[in-house]
Protein backbone atom coordinates (compact mmCIF):
# COMPACT_ATOMS: atom_id res chain seq x y z
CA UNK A 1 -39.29 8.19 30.40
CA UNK A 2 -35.63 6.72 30.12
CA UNK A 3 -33.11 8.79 29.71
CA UNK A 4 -29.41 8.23 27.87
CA UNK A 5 -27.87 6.52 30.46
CA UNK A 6 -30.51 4.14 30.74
CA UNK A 7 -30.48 3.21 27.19
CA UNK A 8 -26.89 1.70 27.27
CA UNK A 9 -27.62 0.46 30.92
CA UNK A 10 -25.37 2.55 33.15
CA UNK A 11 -26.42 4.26 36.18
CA UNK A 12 -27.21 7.60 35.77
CA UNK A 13 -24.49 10.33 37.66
CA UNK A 14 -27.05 12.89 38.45
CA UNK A 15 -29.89 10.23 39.79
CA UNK A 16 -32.56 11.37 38.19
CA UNK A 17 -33.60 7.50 37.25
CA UNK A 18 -37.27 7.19 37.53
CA UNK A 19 -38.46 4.23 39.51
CA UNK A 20 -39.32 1.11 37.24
CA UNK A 21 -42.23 -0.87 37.61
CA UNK A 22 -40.87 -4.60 38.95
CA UNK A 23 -41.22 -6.42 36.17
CA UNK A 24 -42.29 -10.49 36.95
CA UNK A 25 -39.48 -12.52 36.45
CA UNK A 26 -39.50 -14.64 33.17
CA UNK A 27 -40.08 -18.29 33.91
CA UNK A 28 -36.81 -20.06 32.53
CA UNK A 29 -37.18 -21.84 29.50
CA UNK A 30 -35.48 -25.31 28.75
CA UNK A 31 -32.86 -25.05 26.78
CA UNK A 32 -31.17 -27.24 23.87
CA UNK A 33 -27.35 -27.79 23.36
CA UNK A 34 -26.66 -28.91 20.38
CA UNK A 35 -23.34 -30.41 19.68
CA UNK A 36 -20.65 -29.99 16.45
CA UNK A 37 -18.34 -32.23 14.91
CA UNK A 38 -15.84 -31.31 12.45
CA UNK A 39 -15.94 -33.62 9.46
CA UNK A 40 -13.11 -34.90 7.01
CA UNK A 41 -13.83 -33.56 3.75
CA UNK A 42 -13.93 -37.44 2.34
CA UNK A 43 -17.25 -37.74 4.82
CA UNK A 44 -19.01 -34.30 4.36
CA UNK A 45 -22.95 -35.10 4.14
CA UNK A 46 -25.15 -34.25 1.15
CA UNK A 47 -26.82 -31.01 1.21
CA UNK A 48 -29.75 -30.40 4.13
CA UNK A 49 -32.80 -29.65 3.55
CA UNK A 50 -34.73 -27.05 6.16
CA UNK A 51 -38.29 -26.00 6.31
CA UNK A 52 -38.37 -22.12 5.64
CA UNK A 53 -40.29 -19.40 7.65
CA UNK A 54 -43.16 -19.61 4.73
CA UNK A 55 -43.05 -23.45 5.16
CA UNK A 56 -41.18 -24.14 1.79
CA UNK A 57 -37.89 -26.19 1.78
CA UNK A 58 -34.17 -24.57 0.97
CA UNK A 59 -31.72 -26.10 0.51
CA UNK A 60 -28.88 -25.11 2.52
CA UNK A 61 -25.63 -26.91 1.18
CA UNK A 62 -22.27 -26.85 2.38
CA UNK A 63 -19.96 -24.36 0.11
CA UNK A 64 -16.71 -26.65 -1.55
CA UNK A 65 -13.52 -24.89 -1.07
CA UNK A 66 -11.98 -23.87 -4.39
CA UNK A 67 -10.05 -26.52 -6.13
CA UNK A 68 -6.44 -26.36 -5.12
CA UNK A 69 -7.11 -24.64 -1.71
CA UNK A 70 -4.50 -25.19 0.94
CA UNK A 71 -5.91 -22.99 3.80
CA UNK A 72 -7.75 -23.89 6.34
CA UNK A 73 -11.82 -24.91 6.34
CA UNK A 74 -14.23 -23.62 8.94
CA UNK A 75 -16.73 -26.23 10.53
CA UNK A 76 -19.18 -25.56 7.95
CA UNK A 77 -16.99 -26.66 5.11
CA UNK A 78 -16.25 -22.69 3.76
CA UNK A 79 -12.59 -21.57 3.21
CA UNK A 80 -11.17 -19.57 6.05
CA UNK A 81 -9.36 -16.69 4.61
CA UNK A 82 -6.99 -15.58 7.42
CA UNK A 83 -6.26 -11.56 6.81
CA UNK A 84 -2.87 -11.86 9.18
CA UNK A 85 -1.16 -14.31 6.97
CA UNK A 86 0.51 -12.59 4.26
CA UNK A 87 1.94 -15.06 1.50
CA UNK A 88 3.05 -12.78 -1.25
CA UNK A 89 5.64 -13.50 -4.06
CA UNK A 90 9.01 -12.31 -3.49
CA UNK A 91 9.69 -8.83 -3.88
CA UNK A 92 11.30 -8.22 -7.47
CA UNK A 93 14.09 -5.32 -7.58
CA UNK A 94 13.57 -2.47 -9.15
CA UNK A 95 14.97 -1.91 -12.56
CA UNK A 96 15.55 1.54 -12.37
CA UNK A 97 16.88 4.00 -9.89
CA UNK A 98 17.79 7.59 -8.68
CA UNK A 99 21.88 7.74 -8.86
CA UNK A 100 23.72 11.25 -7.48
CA UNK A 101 26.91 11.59 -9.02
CA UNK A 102 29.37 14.34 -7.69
CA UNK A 103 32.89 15.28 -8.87
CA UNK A 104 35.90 12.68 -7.89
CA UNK A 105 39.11 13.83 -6.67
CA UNK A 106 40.34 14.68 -9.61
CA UNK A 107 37.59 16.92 -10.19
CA UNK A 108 35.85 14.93 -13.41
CA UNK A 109 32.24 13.94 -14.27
CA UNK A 110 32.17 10.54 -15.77
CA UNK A 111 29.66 10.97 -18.89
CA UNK A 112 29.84 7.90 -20.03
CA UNK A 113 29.27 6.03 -17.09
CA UNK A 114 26.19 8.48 -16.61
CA UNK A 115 25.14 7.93 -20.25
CA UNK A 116 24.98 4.31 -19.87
CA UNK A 117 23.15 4.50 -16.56
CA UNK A 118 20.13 6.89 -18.62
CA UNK A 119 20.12 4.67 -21.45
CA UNK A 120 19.32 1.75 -18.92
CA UNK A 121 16.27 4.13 -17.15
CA UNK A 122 18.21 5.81 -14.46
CA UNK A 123 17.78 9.13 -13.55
CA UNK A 124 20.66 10.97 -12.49
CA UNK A 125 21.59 13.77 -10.23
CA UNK A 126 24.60 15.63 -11.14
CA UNK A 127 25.78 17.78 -7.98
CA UNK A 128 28.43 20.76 -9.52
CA UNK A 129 28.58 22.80 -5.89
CA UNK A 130 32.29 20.93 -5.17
CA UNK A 131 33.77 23.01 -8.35
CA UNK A 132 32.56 26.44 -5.78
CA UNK A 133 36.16 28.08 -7.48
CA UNK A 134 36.21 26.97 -11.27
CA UNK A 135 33.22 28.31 -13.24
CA UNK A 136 35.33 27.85 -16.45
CA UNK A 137 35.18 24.01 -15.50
CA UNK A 138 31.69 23.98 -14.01
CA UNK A 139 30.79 25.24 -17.54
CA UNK A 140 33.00 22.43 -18.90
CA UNK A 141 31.38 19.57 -16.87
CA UNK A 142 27.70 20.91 -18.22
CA UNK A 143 28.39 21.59 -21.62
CA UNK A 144 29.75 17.63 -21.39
CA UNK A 145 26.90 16.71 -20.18
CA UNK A 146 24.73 18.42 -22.78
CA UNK A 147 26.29 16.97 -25.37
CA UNK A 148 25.92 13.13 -23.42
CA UNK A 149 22.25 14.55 -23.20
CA UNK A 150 21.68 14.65 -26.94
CA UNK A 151 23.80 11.73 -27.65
CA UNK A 152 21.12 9.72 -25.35
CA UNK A 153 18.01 11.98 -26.37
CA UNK A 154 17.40 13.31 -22.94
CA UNK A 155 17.32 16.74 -21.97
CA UNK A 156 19.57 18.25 -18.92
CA UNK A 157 17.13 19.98 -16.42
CA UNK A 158 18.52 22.47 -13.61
CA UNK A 159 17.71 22.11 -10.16
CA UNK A 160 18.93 25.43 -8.84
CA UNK A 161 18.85 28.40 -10.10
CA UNK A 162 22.74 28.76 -10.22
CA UNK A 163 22.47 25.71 -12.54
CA UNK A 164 24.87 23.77 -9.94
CA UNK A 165 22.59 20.75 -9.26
CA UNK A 166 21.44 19.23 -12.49
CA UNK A 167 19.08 16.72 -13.27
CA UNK A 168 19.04 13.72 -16.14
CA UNK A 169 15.94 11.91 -16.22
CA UNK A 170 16.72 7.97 -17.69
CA UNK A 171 15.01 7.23 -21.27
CA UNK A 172 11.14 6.58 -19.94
CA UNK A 173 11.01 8.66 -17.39
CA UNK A 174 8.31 11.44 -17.45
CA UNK A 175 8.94 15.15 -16.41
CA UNK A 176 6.68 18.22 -15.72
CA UNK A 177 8.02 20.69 -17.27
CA UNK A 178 4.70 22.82 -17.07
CA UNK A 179 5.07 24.11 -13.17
CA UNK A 180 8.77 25.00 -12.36
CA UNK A 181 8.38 24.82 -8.74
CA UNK A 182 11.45 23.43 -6.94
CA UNK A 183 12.11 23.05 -3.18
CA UNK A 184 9.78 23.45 -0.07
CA UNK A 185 8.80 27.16 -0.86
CA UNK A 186 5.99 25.99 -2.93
CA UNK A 187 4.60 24.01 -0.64
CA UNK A 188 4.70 26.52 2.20
């Protein structure tokens, strides 16, 4: 009885390999090399007929590359699709993006620029934690943008809960409002 090791022909490591018979050796057998020439495609021969298995013919013709194909052709006249060669039209850029916007030096939040930005798709992140001192202007700075907001038909979402980091999704964008699950805690 053959064991596992036998079946994909390795010795076995505890030698338990029960002796074979000696099978006769096979007589060899002549064989035939046939021989393959690649073809233009101006001097492909006409389709071949074979005899079948059930002794009807098939015909077995050679497959035409589609019209327009530059790649290369295997020796039986089929397109050769080669997965490694990527040809792929140039990358487009993206028409909309995720902009953070922070106080300048003077301490200011430029709506308008931000308004014209969300009217064009952007969303935009509007970081308050700079103004740490002034919550009279920190109010300021998001009642302005509330008002840009409504002027562009957006709402103003809050990314903290101390309202400091605010959020102002472009005109198109989608938003779950449903969950209310910020940060890594949710995920955790």
């Amino acid at each position: 009885m053959a064991n596992l090791w036998q079946f994909f022909g390795l010795p076995d490591p505890e030698g338990t390999i029960e002796k074979a018979k000696p099978k006769p050796s096979p007589q060899p057998q002549p064989v035939e090399l046939s021989t393959t020439t690649v073809m233009p495609e101006e001097e492909l021969p006409p389709p071949v007929k074979q005899p079948a298995s059930n002794g009807q013919l098939t015909s077995r013709s050679r497959l035409t590359p589609p019209l327009n194909w530059t790649g290369p052709i295997t020796p039986d006249g089929e397109p050769f699709h080669d997965l490694g060669l990527h040809r792929g039209r140039p990358q487009q850029l993206p028409q909309q993006a995720l902009r953070y916007v922070a106080p300048d030096e003077m301490k200011r939040i430029h709506t308008r620029a931000i308004l014209e930005r969300v009217l064009h798709g952007d969303t935009v992140i509007v970081d308050l934690r700079p103004l740490v001192h002034m919550d009279s202007h920190q109010m300021a700075c998001r009642r302005e943008l509330k008002y840009m907001g409504d002027e562009a038909g957006v709402n103003v979402f809050s990314l903290d809960r101390e309202d400091k980091l605010l959020m102002v999704p472009g005109i198109e964008v989608v938003v779950d409002m449903e969950k209310h699950e910020l940060g890594l805690t949710p995920l955790m």
